[in-house]
Protein backbone atom coordinates (compact mmCIF):
# COMPACT_ATOMS: atom_id res chain seq x y z
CA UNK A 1 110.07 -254.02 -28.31
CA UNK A 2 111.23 -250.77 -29.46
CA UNK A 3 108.70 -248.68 -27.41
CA UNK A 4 105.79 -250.79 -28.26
CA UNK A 5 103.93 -253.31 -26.26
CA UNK A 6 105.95 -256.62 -26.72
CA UNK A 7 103.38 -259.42 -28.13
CA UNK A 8 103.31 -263.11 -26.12
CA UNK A 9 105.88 -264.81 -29.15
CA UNK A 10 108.41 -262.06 -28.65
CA UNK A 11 107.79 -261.94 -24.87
CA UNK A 12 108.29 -265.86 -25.13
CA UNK A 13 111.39 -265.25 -26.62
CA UNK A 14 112.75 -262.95 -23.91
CA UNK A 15 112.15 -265.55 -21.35
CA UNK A 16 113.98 -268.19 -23.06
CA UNK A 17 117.30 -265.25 -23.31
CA UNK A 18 117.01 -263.17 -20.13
CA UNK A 19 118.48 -263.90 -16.73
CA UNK A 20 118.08 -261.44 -13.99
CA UNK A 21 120.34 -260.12 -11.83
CA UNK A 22 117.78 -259.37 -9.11
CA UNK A 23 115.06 -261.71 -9.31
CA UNK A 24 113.60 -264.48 -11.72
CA UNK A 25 111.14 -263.14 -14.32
CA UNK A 26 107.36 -264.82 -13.98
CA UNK A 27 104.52 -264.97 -15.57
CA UNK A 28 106.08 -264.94 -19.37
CA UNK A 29 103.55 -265.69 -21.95
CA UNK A 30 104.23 -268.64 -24.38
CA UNK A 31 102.51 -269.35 -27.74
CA UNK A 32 102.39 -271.70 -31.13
CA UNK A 33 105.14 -270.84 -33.01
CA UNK A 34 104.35 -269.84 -36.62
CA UNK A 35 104.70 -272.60 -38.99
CA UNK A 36 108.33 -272.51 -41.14
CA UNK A 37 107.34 -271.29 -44.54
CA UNK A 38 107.45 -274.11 -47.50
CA UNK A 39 110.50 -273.89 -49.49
CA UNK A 40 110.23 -273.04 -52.75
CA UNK A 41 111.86 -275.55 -55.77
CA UNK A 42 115.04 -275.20 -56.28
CA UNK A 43 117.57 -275.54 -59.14
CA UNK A 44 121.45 -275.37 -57.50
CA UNK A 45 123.01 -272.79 -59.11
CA UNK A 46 126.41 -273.33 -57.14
CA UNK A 47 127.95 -276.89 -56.17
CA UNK A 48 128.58 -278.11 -52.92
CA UNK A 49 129.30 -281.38 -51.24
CA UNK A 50 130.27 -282.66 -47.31
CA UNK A 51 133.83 -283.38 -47.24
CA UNK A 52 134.26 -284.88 -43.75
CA UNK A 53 131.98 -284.69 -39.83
CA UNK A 54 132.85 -285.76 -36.65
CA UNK A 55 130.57 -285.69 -33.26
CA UNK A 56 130.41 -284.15 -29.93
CA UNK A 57 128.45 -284.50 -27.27
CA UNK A 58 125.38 -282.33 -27.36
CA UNK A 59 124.30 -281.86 -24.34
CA UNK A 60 123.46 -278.28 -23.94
CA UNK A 61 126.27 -277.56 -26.42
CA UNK A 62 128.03 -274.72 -26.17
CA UNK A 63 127.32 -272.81 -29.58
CA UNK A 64 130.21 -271.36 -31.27
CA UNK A 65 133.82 -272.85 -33.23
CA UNK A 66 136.55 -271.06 -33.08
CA UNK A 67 139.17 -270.83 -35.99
CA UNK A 68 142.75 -270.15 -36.32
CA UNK A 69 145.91 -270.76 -38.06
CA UNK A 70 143.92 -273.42 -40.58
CA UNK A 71 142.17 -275.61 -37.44
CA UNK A 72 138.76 -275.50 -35.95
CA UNK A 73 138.49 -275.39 -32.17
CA UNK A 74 134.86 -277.10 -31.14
CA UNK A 75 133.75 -277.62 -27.62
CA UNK A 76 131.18 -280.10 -26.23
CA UNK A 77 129.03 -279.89 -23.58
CA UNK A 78 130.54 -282.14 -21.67
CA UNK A 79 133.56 -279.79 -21.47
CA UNK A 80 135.18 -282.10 -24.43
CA UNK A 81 137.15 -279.69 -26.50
CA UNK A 82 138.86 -280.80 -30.09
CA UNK A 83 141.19 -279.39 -32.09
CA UNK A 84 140.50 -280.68 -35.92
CA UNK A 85 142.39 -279.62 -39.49
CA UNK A 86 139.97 -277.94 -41.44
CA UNK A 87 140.68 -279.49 -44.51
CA UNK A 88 141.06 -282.77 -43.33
CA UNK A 89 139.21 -283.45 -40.30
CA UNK A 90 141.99 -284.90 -38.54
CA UNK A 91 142.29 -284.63 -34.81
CA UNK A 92 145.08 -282.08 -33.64
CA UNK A 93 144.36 -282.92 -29.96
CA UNK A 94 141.64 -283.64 -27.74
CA UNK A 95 141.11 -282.53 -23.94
CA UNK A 96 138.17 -281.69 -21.30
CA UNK A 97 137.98 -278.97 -19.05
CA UNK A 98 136.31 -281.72 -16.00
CA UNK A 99 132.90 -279.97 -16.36
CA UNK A 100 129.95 -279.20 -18.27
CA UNK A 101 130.39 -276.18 -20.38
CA UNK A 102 128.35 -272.47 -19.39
CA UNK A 103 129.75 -270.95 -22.70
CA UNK A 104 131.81 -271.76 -25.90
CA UNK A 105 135.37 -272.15 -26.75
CA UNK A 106 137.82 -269.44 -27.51
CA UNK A 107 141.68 -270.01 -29.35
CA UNK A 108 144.09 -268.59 -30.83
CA UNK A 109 145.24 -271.69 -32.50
CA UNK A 110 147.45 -273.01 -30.27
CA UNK A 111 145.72 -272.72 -26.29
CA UNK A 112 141.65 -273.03 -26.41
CA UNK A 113 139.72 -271.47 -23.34
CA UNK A 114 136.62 -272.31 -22.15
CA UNK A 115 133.81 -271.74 -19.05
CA UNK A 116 132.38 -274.07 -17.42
CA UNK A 117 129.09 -274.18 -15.20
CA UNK A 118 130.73 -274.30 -12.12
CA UNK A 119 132.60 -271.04 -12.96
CA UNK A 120 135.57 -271.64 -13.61
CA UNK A 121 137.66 -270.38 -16.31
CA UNK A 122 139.80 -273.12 -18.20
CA UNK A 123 142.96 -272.89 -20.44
CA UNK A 124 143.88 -275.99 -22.65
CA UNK A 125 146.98 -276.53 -24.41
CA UNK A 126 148.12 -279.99 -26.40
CA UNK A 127 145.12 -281.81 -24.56
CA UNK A 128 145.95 -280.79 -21.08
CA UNK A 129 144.73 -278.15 -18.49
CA UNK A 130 146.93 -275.52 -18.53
CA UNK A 131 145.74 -273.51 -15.87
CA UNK A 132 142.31 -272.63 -14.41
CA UNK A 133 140.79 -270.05 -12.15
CA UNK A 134 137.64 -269.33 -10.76
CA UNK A 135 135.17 -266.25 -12.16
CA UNK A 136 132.79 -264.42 -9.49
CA UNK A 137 130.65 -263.92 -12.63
CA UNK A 138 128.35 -265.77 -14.89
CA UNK A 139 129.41 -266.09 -18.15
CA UNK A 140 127.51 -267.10 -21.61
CA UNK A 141 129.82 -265.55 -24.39
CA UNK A 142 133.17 -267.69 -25.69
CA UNK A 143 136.47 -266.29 -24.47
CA UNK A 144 138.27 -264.57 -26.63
CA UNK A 145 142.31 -265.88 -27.23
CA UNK A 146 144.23 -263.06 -28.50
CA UNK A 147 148.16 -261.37 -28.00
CA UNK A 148 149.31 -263.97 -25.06
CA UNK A 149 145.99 -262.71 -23.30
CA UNK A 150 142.38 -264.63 -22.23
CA UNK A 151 139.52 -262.00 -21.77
CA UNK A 152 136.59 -262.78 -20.58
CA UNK A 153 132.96 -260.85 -20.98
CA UNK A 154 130.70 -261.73 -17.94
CA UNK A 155 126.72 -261.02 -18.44
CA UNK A 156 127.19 -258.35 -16.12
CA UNK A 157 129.03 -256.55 -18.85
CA UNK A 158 132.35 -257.22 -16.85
CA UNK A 159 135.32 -257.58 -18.53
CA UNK A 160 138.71 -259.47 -17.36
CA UNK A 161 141.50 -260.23 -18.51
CA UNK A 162 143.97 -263.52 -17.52
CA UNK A 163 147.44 -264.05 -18.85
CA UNK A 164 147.52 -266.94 -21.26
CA UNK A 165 150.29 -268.67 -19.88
CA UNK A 166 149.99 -268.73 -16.12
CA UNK A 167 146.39 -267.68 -15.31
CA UNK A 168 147.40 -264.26 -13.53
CA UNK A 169 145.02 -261.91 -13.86
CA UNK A 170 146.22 -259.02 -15.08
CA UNK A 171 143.00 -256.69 -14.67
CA UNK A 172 139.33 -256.02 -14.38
CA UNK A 173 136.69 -253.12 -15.64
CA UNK A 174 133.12 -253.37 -14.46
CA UNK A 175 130.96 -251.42 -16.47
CA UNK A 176 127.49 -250.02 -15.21
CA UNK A 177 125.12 -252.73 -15.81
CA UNK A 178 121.10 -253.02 -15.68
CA UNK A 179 118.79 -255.37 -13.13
CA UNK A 180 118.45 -257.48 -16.59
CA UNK A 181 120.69 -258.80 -19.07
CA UNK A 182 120.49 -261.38 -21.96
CA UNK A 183 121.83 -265.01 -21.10
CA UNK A 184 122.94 -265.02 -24.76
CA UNK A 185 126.61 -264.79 -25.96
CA UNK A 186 127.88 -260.80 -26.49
CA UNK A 187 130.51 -259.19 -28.30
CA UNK A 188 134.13 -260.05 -27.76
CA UNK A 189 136.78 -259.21 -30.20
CA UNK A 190 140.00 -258.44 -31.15
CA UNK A 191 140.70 -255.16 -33.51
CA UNK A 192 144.43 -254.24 -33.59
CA UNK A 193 145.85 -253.45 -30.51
CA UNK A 194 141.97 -252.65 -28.91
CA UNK A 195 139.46 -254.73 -27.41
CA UNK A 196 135.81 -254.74 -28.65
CA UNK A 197 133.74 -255.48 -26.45
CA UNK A 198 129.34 -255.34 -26.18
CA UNK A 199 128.27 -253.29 -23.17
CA UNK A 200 124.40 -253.24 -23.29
CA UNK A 201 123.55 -251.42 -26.54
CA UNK A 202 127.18 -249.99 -26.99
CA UNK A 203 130.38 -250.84 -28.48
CA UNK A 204 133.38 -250.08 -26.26
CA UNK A 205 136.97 -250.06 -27.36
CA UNK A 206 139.64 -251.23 -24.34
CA UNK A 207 143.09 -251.01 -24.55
CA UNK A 208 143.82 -254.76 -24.00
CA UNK A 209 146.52 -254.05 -21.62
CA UNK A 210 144.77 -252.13 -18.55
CA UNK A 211 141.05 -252.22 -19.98
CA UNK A 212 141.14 -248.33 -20.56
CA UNK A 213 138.70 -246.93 -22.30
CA UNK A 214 139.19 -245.85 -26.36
CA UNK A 215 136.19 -245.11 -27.34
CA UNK A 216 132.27 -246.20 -26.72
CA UNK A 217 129.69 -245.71 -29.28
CA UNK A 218 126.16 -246.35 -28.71
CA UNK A 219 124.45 -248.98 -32.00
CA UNK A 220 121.35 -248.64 -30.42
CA UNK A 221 119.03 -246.74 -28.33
CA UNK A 222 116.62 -249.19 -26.12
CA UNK A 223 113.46 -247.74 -25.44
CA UNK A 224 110.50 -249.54 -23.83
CA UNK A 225 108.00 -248.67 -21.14
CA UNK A 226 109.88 -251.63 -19.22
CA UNK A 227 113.58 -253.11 -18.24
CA UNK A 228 112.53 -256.19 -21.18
CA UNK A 229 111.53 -253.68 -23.82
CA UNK A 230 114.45 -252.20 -23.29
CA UNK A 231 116.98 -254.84 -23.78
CA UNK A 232 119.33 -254.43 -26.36
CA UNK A 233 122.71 -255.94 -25.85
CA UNK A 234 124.88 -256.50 -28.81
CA UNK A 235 125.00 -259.93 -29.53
CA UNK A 236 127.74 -262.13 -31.46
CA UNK A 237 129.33 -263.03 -34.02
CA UNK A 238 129.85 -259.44 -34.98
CA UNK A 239 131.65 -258.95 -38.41
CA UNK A 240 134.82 -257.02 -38.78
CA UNK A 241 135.49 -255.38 -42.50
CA UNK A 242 138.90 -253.26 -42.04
CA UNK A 243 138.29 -250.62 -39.78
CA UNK A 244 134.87 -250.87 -39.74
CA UNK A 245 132.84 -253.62 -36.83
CA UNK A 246 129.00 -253.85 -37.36
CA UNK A 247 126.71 -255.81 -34.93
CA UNK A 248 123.26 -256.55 -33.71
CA UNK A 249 121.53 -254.62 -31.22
CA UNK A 250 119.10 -257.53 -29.35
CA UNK A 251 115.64 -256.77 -31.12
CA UNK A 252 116.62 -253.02 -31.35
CA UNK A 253 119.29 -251.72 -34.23
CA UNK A 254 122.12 -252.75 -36.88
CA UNK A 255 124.82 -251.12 -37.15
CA UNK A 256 128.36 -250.08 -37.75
CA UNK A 257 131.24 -248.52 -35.99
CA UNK A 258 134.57 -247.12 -37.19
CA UNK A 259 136.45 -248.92 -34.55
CA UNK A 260 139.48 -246.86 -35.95
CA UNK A 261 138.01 -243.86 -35.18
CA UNK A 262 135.85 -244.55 -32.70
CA UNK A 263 132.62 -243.65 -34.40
CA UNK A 264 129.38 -244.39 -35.47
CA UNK A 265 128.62 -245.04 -39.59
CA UNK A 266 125.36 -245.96 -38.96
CA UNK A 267 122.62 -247.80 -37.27
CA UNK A 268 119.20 -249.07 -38.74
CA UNK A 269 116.24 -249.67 -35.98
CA UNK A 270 115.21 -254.15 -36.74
CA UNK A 271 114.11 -256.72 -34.30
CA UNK A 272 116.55 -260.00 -34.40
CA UNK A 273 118.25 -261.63 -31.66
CA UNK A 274 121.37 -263.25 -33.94
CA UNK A 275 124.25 -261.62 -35.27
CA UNK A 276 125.82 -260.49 -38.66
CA UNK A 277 128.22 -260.97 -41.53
CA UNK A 278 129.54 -258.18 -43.38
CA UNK A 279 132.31 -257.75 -46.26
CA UNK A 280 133.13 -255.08 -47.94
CA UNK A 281 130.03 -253.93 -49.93
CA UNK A 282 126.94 -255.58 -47.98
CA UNK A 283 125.84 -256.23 -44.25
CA UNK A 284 123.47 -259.39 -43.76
CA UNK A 285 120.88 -260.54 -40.93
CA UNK A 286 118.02 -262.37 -40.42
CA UNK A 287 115.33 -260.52 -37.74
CA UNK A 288 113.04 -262.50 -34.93
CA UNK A 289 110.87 -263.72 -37.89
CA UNK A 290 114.00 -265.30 -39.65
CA UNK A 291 113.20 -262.06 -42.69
CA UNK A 292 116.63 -261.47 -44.06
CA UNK A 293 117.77 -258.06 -45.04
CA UNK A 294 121.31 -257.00 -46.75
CA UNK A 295 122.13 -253.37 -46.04
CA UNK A 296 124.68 -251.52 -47.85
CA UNK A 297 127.94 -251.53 -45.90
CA UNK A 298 128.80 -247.67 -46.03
CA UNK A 299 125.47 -246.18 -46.05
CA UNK A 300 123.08 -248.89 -44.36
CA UNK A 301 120.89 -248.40 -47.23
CA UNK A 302 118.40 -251.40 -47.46
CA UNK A 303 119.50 -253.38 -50.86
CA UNK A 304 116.77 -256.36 -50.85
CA UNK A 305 114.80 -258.28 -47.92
CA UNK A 306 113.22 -262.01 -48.45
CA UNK A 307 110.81 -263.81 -46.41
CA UNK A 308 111.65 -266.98 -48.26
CA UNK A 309 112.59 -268.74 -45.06
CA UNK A 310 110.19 -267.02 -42.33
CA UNK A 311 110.34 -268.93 -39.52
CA UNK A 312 112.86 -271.55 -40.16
CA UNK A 313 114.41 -270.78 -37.18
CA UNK A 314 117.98 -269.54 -39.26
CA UNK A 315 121.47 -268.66 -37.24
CA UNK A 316 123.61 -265.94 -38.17
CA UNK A 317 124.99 -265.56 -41.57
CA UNK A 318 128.41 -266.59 -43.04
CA UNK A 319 129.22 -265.05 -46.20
CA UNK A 320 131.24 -267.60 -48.89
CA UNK A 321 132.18 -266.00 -51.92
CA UNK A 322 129.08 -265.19 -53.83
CA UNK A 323 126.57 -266.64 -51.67
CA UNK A 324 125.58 -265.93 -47.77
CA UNK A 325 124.51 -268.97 -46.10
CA UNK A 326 122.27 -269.09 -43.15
CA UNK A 327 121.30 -272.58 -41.37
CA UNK A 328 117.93 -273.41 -40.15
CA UNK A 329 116.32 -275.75 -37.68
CA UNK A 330 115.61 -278.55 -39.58
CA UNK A 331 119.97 -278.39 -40.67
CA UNK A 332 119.83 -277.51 -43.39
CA UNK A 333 122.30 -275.08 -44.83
CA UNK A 334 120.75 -272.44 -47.26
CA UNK A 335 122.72 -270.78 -49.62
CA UNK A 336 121.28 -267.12 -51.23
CA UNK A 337 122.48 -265.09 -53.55
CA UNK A 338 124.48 -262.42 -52.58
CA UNK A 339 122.87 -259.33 -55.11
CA UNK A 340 119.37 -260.75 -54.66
CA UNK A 341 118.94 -263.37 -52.07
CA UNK A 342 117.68 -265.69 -54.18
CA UNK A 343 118.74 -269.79 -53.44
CA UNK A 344 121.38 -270.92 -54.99
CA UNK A 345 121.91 -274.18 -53.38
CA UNK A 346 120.53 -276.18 -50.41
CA UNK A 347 122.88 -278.77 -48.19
CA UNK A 348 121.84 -281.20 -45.54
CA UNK A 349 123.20 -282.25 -42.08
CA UNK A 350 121.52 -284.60 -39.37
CA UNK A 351 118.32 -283.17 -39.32
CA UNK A 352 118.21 -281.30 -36.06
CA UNK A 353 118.83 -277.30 -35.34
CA UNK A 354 122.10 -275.37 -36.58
CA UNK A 355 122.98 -273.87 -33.83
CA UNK A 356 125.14 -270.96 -34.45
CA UNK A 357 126.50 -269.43 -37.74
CA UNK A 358 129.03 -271.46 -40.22
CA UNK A 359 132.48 -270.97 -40.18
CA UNK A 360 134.99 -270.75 -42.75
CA UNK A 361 138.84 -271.80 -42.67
CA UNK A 362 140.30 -271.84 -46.29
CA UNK A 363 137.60 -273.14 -48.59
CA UNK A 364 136.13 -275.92 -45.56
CA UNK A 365 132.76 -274.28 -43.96
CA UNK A 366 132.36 -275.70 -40.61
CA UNK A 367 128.78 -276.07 -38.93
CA UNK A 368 127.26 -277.76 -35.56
CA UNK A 369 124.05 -279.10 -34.96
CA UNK A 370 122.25 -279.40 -31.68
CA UNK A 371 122.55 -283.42 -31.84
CA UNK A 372 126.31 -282.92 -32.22
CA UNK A 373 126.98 -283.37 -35.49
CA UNK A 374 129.73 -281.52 -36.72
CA UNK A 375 129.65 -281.26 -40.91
CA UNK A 376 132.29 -279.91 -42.87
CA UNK A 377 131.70 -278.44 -46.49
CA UNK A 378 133.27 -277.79 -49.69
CA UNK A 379 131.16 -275.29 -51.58
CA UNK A 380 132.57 -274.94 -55.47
């Protein structure tokens, strides 16, 4: 993308993210995928072990856990959502929303809210349906629980916004949208008293109590001789480092805003359709070719790239204390260096994809796998 002529892999890879909002794309290429580079030997430098797992159903699982408050929030395809300790692995609740899934779960720690296919917007609480209410829109991102309040981002870059304990809905901005639009979770987040949200290649700030507008800063800046070479809608997890929220641009840019002040620090132009991890010193992502690259946080200098794990398929990042860990489809977890990206240790699940990145609650790490495995770990 990025003004050139997309090749058939990358095309291939649009297809499988794109939904239109006027017509079906045809006649998408598809090709071999490259073969997943050998890993190298490797002497752990860093212990780690599995602490406890459960299972979910997998069928077309819904790919992100929410945490809060000390718990994980995971939610199953077959709208199955549990509440589990992190440390433990012991149940808090269990509930189902009474239909497949279209998109992940969102909590705050005590109510979890989900989407199903049939578009409907669900609110659990203790195990039960709290409330539920219908959404005129599709939707592939997680909610996002936060201040008594359910938002929702719809792939038409519509936002809305339910109260938590009723269902009303308390309002709704519809932002200019494009004939096409990725069917791949965006950017919804909480920072202070605003509302981040991902509206095409733009961060927006909302105030979360009439959708307002704060600020909107452009990450990236599509270009293409076409509507697909021009996609670039920010796509989740972003990270959030104080003041400062960096994301992915879909094949297009990194960058980071001052969500404080409502400016741009910096973008970088790199392909990649997953998301970042940031702390305070160092950005990390992994482009369409699974190269990773860390990029200094305040400058977006480049500090090292590796193509140590081309084509493993990785997810988005998580960073744990010295190391950043990606996960791959083959689940396995890989653990890198943080000042070089060198391995430093290597963990195994149930053989089959990682689908989004890790989480962390505490010292547990939390990751699911597309046969519905879910594998806690204790790195040390």
């Amino acid at each position: 993308m990025m003004g050139r002529q997309v090749n058939t892999s990358a095309r291939a890879l649009v297809c499988a993210l794109v939904c239109a909002s006027i017509s079906v794309l045809a006649g998408c290429a598809t090709s071999d995928k490259p073969k997943p580079k050998p890993l190298e030997p490797l002497t752990p430098q860093i212990a780690g072990r599995q602490v406890w797992s459960q299972r979910i159903d997998a069928s077309a699982l819904p790919t992100n856990v929410a945490v809060n408050a000390g718990v994980f929030t995971v939610a199953g395809g077959d709208g199955t959502v549990v509440v589990m300790q992190a440390d433990t692995g012991r149940e808090v609740w269990r509930g189902n929303a009474g239909s497949k899934l279209a998109a992940g779960v969102g909590s705050d720690g005590k109510v979890a809210a989900v989407v199903t296919r049939d578009g409907k917007l669900v609110v659990l609480d203790g195990g039960q349906v709290r409330w539920q209410k219908p959404l005129a829109v599709r939707v592939t991102a997680a909610p996002l629980v936060a201040g008594a309040r359910v938002f929702v981002l719809g792939t038409d870059r519509s936002v809305q916004a339910f109260d938590a304990q009723d269902g009303q809905k308390l309002w709704g901005v519809q932002r200019p949208s494009d004939p096409l639009t990725l069917a791949q979770a965006g950017v919804i987040a909480a920072f202070k008293d605003t509302l981040i949200v991902g509206q095409g290649a733009r961060m927006a700030g909302l105030e979360p109590r009439d959708g307002s507008i704060k600020f909107d800063v452009a990450v990236a800046s599509p270009r293409g001789t076409n509507e697909v070479e021009r996609l670039a809608d920010l796509v989740a997890p972003a990270a959030r480092v104080g003041d400062v929220v960096c994301a992915r641009s879909f094949q297009a840019a990194v960058g980071c805003v001052n969500a404080e002040r409502g400016t741009l620090n910096w973008t970088r132009v790199t392909g990649g359709t997953n998301g970042v991890a940031a702390d305070e010193q160092t950005v990390f992502s992994a482009d369409s070719s699974d190269r990773i690259t860390a990029w200094k946080a305040v400058t977006g200098e480049v500090l090292w790239t590796s193509d140590k794990l081309m084509h493993r398929g990785l997810s988005a990042p998580l960073i744990v204390g010295k190391a950043v860990v990606f996960g791959d489809a083959d689940g396995t977890l890989h653990f890198l260096s943080r000042d070089k990206g060198d391995a430093v240790l290597r963990l195994p699940t149930d053989g089959s994809a990682i689908l989004s990145a890790p989480v962390i609650s505490g010292i547990t790490m939390l990751v699911v796998t597309k046969a519905g495995g879910i594998f806690a770990f204790r790195p040390e």
